[in-house]
PDB file of N, CA and C in Angstrom:
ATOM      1  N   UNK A   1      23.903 -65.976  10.329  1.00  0.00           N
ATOM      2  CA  UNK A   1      24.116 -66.189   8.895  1.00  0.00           C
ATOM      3  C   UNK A   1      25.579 -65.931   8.543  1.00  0.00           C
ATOM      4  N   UNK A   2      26.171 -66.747   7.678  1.00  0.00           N
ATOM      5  CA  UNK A   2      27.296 -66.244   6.888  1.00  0.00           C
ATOM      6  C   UNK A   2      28.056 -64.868   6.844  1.00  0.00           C
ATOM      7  N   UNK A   3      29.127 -64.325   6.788  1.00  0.00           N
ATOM      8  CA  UNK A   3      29.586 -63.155   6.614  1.00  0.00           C
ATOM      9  C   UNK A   3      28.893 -62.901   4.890  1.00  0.00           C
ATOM     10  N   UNK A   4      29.268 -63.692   3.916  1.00  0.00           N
ATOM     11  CA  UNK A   4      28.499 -63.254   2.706  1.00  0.00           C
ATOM     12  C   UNK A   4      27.445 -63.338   2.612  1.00  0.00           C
ATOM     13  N   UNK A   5      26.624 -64.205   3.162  1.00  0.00           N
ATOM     14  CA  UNK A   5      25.402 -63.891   3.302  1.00  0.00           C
ATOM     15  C   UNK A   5      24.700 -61.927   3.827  1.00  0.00           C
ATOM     16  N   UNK A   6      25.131 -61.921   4.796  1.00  0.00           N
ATOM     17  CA  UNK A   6      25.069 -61.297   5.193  1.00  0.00           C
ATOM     18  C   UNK A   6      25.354 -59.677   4.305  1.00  0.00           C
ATOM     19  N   UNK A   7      26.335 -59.879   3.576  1.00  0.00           N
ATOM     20  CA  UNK A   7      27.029 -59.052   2.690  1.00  0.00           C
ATOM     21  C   UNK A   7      25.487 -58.662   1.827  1.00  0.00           C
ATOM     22  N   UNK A   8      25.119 -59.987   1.079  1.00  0.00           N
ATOM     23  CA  UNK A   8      23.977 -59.518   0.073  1.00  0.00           C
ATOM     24  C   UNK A   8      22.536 -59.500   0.881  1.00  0.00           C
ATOM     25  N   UNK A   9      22.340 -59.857   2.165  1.00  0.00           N
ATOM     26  CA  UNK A   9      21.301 -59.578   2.601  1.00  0.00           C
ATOM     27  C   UNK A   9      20.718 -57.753   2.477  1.00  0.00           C
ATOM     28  N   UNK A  10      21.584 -57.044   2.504  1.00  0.00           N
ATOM     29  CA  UNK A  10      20.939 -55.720   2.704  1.00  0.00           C
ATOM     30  C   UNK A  10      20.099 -55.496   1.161  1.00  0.00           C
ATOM     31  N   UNK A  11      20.698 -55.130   0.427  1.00  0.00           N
ATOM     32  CA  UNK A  11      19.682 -55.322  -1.233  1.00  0.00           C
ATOM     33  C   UNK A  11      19.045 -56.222  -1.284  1.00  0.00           C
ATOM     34  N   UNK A  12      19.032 -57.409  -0.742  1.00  0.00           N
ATOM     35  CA  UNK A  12      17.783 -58.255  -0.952  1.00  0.00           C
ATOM     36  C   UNK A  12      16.479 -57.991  -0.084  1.00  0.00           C
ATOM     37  N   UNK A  13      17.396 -57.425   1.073  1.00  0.00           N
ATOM     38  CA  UNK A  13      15.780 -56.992   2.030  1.00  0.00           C
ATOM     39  C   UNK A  13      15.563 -55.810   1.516  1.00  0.00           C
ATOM     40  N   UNK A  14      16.484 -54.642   2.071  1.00  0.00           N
ATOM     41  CA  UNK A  14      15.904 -53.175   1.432  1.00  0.00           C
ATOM     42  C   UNK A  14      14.929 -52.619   2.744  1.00  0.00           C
ATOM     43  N   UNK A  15      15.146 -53.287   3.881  1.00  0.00           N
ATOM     44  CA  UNK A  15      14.388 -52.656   4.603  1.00  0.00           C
ATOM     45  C   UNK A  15      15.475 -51.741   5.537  1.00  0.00           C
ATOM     46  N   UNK A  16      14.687 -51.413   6.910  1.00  0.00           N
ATOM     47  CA  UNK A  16      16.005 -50.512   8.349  1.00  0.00           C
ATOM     48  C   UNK A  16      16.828 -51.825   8.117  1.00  0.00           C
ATOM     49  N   UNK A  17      16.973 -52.909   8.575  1.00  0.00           N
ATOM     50  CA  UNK A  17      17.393 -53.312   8.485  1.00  0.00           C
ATOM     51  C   UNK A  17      19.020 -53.531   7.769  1.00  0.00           C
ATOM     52  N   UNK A  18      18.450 -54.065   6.937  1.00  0.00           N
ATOM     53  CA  UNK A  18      19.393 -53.920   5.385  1.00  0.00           C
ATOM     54  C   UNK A  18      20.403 -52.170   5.274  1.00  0.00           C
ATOM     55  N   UNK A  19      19.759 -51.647   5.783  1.00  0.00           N
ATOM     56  CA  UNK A  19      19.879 -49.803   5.295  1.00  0.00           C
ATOM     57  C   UNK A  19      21.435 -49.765   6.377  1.00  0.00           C
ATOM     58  N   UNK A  20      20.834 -50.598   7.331  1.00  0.00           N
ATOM     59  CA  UNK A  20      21.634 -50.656   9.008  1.00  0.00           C
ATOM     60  C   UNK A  20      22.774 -51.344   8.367  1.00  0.00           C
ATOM     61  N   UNK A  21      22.957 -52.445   8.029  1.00  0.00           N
ATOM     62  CA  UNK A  21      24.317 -53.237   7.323  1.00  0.00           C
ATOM     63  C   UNK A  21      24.857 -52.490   6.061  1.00  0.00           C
ATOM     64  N   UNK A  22      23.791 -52.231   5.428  1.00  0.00           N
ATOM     65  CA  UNK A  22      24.790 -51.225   4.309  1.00  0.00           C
ATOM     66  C   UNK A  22      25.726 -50.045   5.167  1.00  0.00           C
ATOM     67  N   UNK A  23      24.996 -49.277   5.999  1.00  0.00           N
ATOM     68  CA  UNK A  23      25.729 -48.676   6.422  1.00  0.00           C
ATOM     69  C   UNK A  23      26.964 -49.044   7.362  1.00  0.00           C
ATOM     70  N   UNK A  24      27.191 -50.324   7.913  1.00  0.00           N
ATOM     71  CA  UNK A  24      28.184 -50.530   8.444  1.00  0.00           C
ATOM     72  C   UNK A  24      29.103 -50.979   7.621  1.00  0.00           C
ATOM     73  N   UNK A  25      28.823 -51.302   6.341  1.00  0.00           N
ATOM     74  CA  UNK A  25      30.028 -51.811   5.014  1.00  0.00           C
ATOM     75  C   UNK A  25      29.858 -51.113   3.862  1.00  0.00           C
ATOM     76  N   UNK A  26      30.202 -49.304   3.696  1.00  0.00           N
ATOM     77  CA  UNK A  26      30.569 -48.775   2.841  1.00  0.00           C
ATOM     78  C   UNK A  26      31.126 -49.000   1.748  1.00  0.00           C
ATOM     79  N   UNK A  27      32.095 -50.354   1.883  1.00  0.00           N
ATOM     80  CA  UNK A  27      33.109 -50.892   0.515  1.00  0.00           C
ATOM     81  C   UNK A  27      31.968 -51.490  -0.286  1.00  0.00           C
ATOM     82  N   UNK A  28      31.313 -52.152   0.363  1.00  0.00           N
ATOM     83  CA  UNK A  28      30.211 -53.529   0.119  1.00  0.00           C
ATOM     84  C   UNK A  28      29.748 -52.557  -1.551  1.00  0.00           C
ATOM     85  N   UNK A  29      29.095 -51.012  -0.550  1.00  0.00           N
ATOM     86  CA  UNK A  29      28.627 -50.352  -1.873  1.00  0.00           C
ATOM     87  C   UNK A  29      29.381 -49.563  -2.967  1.00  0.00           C
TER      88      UNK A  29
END
């Protein structure tokens, strides 16, 4: 997927997942 995609995937899933990418892009939040 996309780098922005990717960006808003974590709040849209909300799962480990998502939790896993938020945590690798601190700015994001």
């Amino acid at each position: 997927m996309p780098p922005s995609e990717g960006r808003d995937a974590p709040k849209n899933i909300g799962g480990s997942d998502g939790a896993s990418k938020e945590a690798t892009k601190p700015a994001f939040r």
